[in-house]
Protein backbone atom coordinates (compact mmCIF):
# COMPACT_ATOMS: atom_id res chain seq x y z
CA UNK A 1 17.44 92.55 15.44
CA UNK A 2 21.09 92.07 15.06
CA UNK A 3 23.96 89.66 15.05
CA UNK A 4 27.81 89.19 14.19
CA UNK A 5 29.31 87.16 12.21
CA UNK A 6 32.92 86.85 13.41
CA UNK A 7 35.98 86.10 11.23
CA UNK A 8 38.23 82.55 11.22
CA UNK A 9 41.16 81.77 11.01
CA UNK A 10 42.47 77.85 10.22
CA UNK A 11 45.42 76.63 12.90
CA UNK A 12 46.35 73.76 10.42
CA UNK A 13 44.40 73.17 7.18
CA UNK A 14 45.60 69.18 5.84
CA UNK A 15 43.80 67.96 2.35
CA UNK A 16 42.82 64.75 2.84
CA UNK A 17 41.45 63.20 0.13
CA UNK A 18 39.32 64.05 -3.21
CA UNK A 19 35.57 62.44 -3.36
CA UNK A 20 32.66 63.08 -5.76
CA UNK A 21 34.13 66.67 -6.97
CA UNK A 22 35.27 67.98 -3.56
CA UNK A 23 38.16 67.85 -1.34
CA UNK A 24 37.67 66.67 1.97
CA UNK A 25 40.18 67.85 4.72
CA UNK A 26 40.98 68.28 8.28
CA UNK A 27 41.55 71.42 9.79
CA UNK A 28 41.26 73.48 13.20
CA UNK A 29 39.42 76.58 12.84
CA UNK A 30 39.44 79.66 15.37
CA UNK A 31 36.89 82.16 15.70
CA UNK A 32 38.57 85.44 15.81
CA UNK A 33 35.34 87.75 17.59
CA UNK A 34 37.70 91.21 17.30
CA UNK A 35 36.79 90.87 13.67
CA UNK A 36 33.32 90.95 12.44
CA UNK A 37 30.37 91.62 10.13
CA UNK A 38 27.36 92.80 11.56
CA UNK A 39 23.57 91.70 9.82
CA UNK A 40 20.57 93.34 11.07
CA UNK A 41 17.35 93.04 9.76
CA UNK A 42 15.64 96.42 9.25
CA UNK A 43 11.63 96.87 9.08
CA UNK A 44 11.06 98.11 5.22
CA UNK A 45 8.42 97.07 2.58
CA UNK A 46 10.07 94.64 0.23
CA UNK A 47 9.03 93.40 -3.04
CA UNK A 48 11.45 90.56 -2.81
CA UNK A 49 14.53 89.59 -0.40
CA UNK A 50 16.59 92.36 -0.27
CA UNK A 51 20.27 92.91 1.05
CA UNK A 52 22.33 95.93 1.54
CA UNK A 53 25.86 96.87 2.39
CA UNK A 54 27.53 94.25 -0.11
CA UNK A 55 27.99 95.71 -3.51
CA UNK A 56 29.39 94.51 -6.24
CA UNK A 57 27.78 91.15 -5.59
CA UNK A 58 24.59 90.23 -7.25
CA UNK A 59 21.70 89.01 -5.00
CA UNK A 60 22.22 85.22 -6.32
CA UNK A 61 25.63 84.96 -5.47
CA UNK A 62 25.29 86.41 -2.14
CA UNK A 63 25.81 83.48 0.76
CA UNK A 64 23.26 85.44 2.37
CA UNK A 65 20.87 85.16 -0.14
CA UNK A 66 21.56 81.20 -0.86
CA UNK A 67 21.36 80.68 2.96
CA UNK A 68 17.76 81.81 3.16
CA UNK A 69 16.69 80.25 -0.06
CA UNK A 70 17.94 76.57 1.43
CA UNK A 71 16.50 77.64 4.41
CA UNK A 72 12.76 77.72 2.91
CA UNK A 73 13.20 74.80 1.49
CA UNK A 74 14.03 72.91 4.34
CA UNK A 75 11.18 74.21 6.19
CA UNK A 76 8.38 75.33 4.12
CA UNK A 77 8.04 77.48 7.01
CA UNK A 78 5.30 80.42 5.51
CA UNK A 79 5.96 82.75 8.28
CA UNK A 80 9.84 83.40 7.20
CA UNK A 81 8.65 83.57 3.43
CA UNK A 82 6.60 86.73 5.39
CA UNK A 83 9.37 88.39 7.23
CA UNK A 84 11.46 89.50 4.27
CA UNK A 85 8.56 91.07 2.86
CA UNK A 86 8.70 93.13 5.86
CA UNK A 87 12.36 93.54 6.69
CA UNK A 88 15.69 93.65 4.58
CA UNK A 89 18.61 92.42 5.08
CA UNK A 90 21.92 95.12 6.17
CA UNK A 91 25.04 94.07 6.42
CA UNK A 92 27.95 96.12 7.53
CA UNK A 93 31.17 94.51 6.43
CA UNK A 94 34.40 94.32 8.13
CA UNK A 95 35.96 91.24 7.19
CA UNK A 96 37.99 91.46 3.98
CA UNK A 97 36.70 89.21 0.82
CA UNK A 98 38.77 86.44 -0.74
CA UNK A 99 41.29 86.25 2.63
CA UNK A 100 40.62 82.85 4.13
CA UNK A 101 38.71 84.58 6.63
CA UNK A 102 35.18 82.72 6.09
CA UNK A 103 33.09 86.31 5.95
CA UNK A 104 30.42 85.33 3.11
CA UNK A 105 30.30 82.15 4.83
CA UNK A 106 30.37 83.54 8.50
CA UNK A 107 27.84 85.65 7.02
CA UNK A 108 25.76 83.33 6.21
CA UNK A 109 25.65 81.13 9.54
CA UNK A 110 25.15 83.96 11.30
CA UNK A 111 22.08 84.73 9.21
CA UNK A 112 20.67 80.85 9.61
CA UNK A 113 20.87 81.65 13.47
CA UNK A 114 19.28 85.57 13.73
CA UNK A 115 16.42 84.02 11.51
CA UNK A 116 15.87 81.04 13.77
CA UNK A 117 15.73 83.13 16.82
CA UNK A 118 13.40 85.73 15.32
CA UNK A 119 11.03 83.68 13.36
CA UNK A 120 11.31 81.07 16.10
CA UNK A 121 11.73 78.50 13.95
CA UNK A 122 11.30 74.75 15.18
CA UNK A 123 15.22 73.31 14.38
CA UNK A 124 18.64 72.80 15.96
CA UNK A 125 21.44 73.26 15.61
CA UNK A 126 22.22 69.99 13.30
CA UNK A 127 19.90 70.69 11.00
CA UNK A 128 20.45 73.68 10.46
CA UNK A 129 24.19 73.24 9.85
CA UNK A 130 22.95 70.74 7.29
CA UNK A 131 21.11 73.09 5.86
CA UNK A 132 24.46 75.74 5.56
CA UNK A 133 26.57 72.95 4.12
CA UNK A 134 24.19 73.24 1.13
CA UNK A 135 25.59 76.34 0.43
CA UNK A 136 29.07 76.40 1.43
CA UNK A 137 31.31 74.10 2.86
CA UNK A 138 32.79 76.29 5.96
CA UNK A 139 28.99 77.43 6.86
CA UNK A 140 28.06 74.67 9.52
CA UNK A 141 31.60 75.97 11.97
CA UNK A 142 29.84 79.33 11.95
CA UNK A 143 26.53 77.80 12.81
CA UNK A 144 27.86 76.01 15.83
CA UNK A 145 28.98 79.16 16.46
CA UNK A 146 31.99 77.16 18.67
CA UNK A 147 35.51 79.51 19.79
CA UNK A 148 37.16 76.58 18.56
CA UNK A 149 36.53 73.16 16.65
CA UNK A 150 38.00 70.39 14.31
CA UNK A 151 36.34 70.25 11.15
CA UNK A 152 36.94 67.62 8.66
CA UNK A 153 35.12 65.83 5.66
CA UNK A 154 33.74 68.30 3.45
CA UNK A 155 33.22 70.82 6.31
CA UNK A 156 30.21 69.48 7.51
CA UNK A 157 31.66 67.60 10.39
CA UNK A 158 32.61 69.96 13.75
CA UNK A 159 34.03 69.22 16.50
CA UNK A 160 33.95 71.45 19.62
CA UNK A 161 37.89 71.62 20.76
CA UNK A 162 38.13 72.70 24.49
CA UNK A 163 40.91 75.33 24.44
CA UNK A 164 41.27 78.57 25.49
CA UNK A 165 40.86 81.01 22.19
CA UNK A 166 44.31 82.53 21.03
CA UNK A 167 44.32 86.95 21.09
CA UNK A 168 45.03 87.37 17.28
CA UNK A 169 46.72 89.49 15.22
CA UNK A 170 45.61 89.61 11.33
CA UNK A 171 47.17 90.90 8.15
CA UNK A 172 45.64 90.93 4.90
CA UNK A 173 47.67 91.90 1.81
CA UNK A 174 46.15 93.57 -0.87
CA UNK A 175 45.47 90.52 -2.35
CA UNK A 176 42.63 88.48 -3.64
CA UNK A 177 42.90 84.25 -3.61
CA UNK A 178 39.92 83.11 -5.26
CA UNK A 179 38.72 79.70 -2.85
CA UNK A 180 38.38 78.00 -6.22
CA UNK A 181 40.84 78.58 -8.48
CA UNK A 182 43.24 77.92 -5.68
CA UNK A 183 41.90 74.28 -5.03
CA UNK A 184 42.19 73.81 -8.78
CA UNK A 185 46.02 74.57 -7.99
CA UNK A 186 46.47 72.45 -5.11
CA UNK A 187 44.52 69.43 -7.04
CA UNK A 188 46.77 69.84 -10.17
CA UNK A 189 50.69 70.09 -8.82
CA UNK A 190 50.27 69.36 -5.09
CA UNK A 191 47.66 66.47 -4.36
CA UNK A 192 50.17 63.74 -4.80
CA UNK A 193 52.06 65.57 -1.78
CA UNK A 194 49.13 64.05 0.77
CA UNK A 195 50.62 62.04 3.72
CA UNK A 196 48.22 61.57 6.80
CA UNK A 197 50.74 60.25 8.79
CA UNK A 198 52.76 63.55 8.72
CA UNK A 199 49.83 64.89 10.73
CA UNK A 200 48.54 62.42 12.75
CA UNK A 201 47.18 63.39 16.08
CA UNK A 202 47.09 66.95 15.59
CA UNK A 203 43.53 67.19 16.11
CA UNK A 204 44.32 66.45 19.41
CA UNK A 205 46.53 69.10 20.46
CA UNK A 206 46.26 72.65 20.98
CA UNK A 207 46.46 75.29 18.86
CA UNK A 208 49.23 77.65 20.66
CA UNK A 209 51.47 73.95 20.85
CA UNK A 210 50.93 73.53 17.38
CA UNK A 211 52.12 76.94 16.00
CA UNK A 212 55.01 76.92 18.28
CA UNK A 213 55.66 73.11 17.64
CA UNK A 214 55.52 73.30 13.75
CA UNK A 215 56.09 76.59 13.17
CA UNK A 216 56.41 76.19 9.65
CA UNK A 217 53.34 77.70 7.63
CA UNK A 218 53.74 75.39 4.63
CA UNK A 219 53.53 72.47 6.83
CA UNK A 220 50.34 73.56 9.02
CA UNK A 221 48.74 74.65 5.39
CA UNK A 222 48.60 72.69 2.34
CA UNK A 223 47.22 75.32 0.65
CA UNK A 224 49.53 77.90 1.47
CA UNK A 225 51.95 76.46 -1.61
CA UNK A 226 48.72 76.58 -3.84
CA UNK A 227 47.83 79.90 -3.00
CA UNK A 228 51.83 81.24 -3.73
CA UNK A 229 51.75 79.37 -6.90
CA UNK A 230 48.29 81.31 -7.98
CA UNK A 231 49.41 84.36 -6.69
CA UNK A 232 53.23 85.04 -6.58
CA UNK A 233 53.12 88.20 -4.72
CA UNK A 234 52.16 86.21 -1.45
CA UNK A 235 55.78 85.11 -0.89
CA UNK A 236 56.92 88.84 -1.10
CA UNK A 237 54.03 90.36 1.24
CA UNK A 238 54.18 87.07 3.62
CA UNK A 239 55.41 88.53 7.29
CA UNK A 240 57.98 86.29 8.78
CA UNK A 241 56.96 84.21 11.74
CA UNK A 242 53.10 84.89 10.47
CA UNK A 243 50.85 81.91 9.70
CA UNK A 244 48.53 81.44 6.29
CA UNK A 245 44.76 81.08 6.71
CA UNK A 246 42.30 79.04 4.50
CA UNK A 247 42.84 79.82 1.01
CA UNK A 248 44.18 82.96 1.83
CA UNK A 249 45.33 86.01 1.26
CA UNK A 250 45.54 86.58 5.37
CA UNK A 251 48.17 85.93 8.02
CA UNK A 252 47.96 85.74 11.51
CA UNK A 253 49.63 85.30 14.89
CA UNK A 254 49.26 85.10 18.40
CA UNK A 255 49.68 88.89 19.45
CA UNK A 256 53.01 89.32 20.69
């Protein structure tokens, strides 16, 4: 009983708007399936849920954890309140923390989906989405589990995009962007920078014409000026020609 939870990177990543605490945006994300966590669920007597392979984080902050907790209550289901008595949770991690690479939240859709299949529970794929965007806004893409999609609003909207997925090339700095803290940034000396017409339509075209249309990574990611401002060092490790992902700290590009 395994499964992998693939890394993401975002194409374009535009802010478009602030509503009820959150920002809501519009971005393209990528699944990048050469980069991956792996989740099994191992046969052991458990007291309560238990999770290996991710140290350093307690239990209650693991997406993991929060997943399977919305999870019950959405379906009150008795049988999947049995199986983690039975089985733990073992992750084997891959995808670097805090680099705009979705792992706790690829993590956790990937999780929603094992435990569907193996408790065979009774709900699709909307629903449980819904039930991912209770605990983190990027889970739902990594339910749909699609190569490629537009996601906008909070993150709980995903759109399939028919394209062919891009071979990709990742770098990760030894550098940590807390998600948070660099949304704080971007709400506090960039928001007043939002302009939907400057990227109108590019939902509609693909990702390699973007990147080689734009080209600029400030322009495809408003955060990417956030994320320098929080953490200076970016500029200095940022490869040229490179793109910024998510909050960061990665870069990627098509593989030359």
């Amino acid at each position: 009983m395994k499964i992998t939870a693939p890394a993401k990177v975002n194409i374009f990543l535009k802010i478009t708007g602030h509503s009820r605490g959150y920002h809501t945006l519009l971005s393209r994300f990528m699944r990048v399936d050469t980069l991956y966590d792996t989740i099994r669920f191992v046969p052991a007597e458990c007291d309560t849920f238990t999770i290996e392979g991710i140290p350093g984080v307690p239990r209650e902050s693991n997406t993991i954890y929060q997943a399977w907790i919305a999870l019950n209550d959405a379906t009150g289901d008795l049988d999947l309140l049995n199986f983690f008595y039975h089985h733990k949770v073992v992750v084997e991690k891959r995808i670097p923390s805090q680099a705009g690479l979705g792992g706790g939240s690829s993590d956790a859709g990937a999780f929603l989906r094992l435990v569907r299949k193996v408790c065979d529970l009774k709900i699709d794929d909307e629903d449980l989405a819904a039930v991912g965007a209770k605990v983190g806004a990027d889970i739902p893409f990594f339910v749909y589990n699609y190569p490629s999609a537009n996601v906008s609003g909070y993150g709980e909207l995903v759109e399939p995009f028919d394209e062919n997925p891009l071979d990709l090339e990742i770098f990760t700095p030894g550098i940590s962007c807390d998600t948070a803290s660099v949304y704080q940034v971007f709400r506090e000396h960039f928001s007043d920078r939002i302009v939907p017409e400057s990227f109108r339509s590019w939902e509609t075209e693909n990702s390699l014409n973007l990147l080689e249309r734009i080209g600029d990574p400030t322009r495809l990611n408003d955060l990417y000026p956030a994320a320098i401002r929080l953490c200076p060092d970016l500029k200095k490790a940022a490869p040229d020609g490179w793109f910024f992902s998510g909050s960061g700290s990665s870069f990627f590009r098509p593989r030359q």
